[in-house]
N, C-alpha and C. Protein backbone atom coordinates (compact mmCIF):
# COMPACT_ATOMS: atom_id res chain seq x y z
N UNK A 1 13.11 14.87 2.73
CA UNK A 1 14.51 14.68 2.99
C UNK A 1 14.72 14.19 4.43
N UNK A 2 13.78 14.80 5.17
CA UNK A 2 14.20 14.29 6.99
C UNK A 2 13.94 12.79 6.62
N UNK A 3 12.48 12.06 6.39
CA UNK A 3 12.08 11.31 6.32
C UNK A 3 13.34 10.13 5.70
N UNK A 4 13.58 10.57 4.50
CA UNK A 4 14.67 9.90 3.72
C UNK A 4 16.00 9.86 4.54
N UNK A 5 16.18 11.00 5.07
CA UNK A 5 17.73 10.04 6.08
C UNK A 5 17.97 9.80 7.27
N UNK A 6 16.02 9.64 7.74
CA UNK A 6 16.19 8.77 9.13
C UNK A 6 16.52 10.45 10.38
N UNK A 7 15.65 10.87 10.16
CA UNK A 7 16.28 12.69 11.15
C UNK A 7 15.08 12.63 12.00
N UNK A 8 15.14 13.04 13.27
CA UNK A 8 14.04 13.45 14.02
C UNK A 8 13.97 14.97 14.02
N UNK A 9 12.74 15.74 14.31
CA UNK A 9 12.38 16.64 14.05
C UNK A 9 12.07 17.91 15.31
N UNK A 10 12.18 19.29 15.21
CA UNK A 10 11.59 19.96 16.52
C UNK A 10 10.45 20.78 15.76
N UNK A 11 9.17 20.87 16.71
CA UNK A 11 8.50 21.88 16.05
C UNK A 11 8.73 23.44 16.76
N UNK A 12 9.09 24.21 16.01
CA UNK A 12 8.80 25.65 16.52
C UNK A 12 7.58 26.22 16.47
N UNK A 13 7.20 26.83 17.39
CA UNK A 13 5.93 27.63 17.41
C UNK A 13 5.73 28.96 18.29
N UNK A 14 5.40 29.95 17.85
CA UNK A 14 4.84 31.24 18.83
C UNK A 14 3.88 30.48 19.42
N UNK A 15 4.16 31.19 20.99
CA UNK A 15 3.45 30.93 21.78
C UNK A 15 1.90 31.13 21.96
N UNK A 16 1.70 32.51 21.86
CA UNK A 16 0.61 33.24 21.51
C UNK A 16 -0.79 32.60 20.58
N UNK A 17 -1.63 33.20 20.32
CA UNK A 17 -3.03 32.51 19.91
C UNK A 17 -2.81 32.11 18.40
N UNK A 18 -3.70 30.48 18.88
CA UNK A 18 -3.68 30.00 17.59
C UNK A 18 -2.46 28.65 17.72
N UNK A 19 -1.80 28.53 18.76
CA UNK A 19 -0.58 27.77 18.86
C UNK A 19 -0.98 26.42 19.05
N UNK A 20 -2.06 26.34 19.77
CA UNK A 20 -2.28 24.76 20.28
C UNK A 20 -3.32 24.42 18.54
N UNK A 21 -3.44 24.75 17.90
CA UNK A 21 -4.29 24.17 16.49
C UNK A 21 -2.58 23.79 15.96
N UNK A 22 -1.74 25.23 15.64
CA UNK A 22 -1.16 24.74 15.31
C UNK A 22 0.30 23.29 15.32
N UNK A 23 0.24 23.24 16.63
CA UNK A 23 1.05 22.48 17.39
C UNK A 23 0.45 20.88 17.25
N UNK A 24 -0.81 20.65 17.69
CA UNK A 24 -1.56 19.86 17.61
C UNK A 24 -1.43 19.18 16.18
N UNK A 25 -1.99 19.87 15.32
CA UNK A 25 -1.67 19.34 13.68
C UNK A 25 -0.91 19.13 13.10
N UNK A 26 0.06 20.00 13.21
CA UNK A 26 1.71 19.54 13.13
C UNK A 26 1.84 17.76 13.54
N UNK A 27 2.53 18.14 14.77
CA UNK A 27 2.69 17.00 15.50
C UNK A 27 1.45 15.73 14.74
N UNK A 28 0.92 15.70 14.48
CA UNK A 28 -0.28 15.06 14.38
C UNK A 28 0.39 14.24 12.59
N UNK A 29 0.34 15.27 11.55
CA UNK A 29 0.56 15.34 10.67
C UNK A 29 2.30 14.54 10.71
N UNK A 30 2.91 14.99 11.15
CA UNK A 30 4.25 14.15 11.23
C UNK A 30 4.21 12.95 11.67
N UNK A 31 3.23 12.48 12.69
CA UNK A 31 3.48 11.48 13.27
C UNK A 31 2.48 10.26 12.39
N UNK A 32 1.66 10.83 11.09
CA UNK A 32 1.33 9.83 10.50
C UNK A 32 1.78 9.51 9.07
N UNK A 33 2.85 10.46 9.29
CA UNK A 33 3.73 10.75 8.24
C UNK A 33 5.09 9.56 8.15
N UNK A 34 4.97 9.33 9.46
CA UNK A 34 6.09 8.54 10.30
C UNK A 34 7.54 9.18 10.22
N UNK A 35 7.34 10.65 10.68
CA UNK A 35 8.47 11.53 11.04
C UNK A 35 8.30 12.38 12.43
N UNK A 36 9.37 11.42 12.79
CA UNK A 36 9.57 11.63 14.70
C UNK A 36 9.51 12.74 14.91
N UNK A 37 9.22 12.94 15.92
CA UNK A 37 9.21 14.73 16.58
C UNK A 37 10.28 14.40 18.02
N UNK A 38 10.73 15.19 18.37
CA UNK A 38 11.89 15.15 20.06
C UNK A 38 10.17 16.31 20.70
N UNK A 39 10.28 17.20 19.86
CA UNK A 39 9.59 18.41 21.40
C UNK A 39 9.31 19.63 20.34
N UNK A 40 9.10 20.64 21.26
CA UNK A 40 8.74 21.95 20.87
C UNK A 40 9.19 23.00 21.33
N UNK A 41 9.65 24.02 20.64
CA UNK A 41 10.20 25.09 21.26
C UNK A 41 9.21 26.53 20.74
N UNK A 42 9.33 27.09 21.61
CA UNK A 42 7.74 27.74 21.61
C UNK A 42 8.75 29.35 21.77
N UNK A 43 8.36 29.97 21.08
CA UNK A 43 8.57 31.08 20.82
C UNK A 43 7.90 32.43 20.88
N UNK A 44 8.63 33.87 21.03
CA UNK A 44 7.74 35.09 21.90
C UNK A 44 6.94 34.31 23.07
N UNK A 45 7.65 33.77 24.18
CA UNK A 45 6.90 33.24 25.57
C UNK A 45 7.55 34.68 26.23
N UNK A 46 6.10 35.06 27.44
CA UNK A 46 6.61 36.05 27.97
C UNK A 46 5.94 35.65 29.61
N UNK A 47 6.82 35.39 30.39
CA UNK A 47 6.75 34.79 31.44
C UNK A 47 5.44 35.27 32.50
N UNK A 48 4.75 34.35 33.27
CA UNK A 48 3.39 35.16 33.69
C UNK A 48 2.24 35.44 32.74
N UNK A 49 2.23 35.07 31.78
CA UNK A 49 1.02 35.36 30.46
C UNK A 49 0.20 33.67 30.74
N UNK A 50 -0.88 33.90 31.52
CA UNK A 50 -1.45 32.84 31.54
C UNK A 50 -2.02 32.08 30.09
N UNK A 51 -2.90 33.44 29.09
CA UNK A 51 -2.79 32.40 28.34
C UNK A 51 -1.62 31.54 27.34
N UNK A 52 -0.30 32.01 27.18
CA UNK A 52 0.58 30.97 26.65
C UNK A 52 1.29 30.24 27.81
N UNK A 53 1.08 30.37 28.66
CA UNK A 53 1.47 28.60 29.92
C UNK A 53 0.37 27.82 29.42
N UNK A 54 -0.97 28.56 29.57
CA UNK A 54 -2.02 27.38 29.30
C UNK A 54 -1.49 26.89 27.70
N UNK A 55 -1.22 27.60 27.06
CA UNK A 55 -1.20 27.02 25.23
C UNK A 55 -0.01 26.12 25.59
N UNK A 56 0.82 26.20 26.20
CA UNK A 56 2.18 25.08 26.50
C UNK A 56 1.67 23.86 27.00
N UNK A 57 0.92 24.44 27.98
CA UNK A 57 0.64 23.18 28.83
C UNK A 57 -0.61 22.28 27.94
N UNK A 58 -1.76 22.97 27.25
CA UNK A 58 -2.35 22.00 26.32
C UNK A 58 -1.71 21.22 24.96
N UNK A 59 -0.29 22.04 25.05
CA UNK A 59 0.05 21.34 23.79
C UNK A 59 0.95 20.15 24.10
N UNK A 60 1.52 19.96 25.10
CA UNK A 60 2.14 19.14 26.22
C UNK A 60 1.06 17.73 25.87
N UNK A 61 0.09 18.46 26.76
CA UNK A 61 -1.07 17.50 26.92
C UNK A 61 -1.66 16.63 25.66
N UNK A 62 -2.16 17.37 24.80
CA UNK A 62 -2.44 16.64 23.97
C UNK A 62 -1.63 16.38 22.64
N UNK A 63 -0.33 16.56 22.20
CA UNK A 63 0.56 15.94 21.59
C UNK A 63 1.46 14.61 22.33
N UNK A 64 1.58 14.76 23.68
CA UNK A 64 2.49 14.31 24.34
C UNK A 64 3.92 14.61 24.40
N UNK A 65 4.26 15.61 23.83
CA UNK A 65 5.77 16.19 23.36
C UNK A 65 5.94 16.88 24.53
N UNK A 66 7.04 16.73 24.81
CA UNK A 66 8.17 17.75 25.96
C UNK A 66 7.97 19.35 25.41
N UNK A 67 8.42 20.13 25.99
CA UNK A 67 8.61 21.84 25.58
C UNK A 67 10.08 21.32 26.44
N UNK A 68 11.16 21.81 24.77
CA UNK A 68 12.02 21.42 24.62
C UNK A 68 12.73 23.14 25.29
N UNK A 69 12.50 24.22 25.10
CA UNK A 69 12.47 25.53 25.34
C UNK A 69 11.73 26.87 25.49
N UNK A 70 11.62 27.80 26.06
CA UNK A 70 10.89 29.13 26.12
C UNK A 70 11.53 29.84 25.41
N UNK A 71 11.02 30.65 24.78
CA UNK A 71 12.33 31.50 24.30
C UNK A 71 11.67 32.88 24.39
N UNK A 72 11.99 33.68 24.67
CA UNK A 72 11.45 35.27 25.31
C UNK A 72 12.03 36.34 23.93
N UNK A 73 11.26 37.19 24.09
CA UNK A 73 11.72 38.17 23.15
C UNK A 73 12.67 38.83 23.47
N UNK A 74 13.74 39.11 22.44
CA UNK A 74 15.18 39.21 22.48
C UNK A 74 16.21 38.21 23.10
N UNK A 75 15.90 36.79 23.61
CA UNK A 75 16.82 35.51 23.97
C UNK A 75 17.51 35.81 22.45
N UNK A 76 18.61 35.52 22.52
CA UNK A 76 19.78 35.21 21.68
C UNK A 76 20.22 33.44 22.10
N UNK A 77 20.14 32.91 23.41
CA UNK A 77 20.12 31.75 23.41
C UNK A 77 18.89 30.94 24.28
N UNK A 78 19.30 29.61 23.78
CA UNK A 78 18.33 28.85 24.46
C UNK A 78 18.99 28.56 25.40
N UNK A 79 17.87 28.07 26.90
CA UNK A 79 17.88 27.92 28.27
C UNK A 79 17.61 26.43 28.19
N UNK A 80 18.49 25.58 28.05
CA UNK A 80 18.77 24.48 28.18
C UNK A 80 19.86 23.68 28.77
N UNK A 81 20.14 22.85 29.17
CA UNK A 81 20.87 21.94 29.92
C UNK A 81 22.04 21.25 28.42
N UNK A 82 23.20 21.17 29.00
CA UNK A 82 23.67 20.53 27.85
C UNK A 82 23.10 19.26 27.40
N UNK A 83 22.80 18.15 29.07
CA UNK A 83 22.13 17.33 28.97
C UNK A 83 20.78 16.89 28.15
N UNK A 84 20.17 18.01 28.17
CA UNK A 84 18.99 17.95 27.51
C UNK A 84 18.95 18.28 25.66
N UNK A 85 20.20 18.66 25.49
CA UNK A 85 20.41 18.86 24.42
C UNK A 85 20.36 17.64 23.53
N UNK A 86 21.92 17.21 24.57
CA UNK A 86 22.41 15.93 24.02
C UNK A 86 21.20 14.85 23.68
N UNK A 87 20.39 14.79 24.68
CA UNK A 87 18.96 13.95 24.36
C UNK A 87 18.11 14.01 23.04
N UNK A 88 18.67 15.13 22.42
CA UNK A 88 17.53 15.68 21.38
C UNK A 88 18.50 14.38 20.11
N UNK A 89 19.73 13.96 20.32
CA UNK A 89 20.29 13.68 19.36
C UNK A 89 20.47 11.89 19.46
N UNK A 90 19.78 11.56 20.65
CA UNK A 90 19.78 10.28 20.87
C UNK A 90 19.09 9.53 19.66
């Protein structure tokens, strides 16, 4: 259905182990699918946890996708810019 009416896509993902396989394949899988991705919003991030900065930052790296948000346990909202929102819809 995305595919069929022309929609770009976000991937969600926990931060935590196992994220960069899954992030990686995803992304990977959509993009030969020829269904756009904007970014990723990465989920249970708990600030100072080296290994999920590193899982952000490899998934950064080797998808090429933005980290569209953090989102911490118990956020009720996302920490975004309206600006950056609006981008997701360009």
């Amino acid at each position: 259905m995305v595919k069929r009416l022309g929609l770009s896509s976000v991937i969600v993902a926990d931060a935590g182990l196992g994220t960069i396989n899954y992030v990686v394949l995803t992304a990977e899988y959509m993009k030969n699918h020829g269904l756009p991705v904007k970014g990723v919003i990465f989920n249970q991030c708990h600030p100072g946890d080296v290994m999920e900065e590193d899982n952000i930052f490899m998934c950064e790296h080797l998808t090429g996708l933005p980290t569209i948000a953090k989102i911490k346990p118990g956020d009720t909202e996302l920490e975004i810019s309206a600006e950056d929102l609006m981008r997701l819809y360009d």
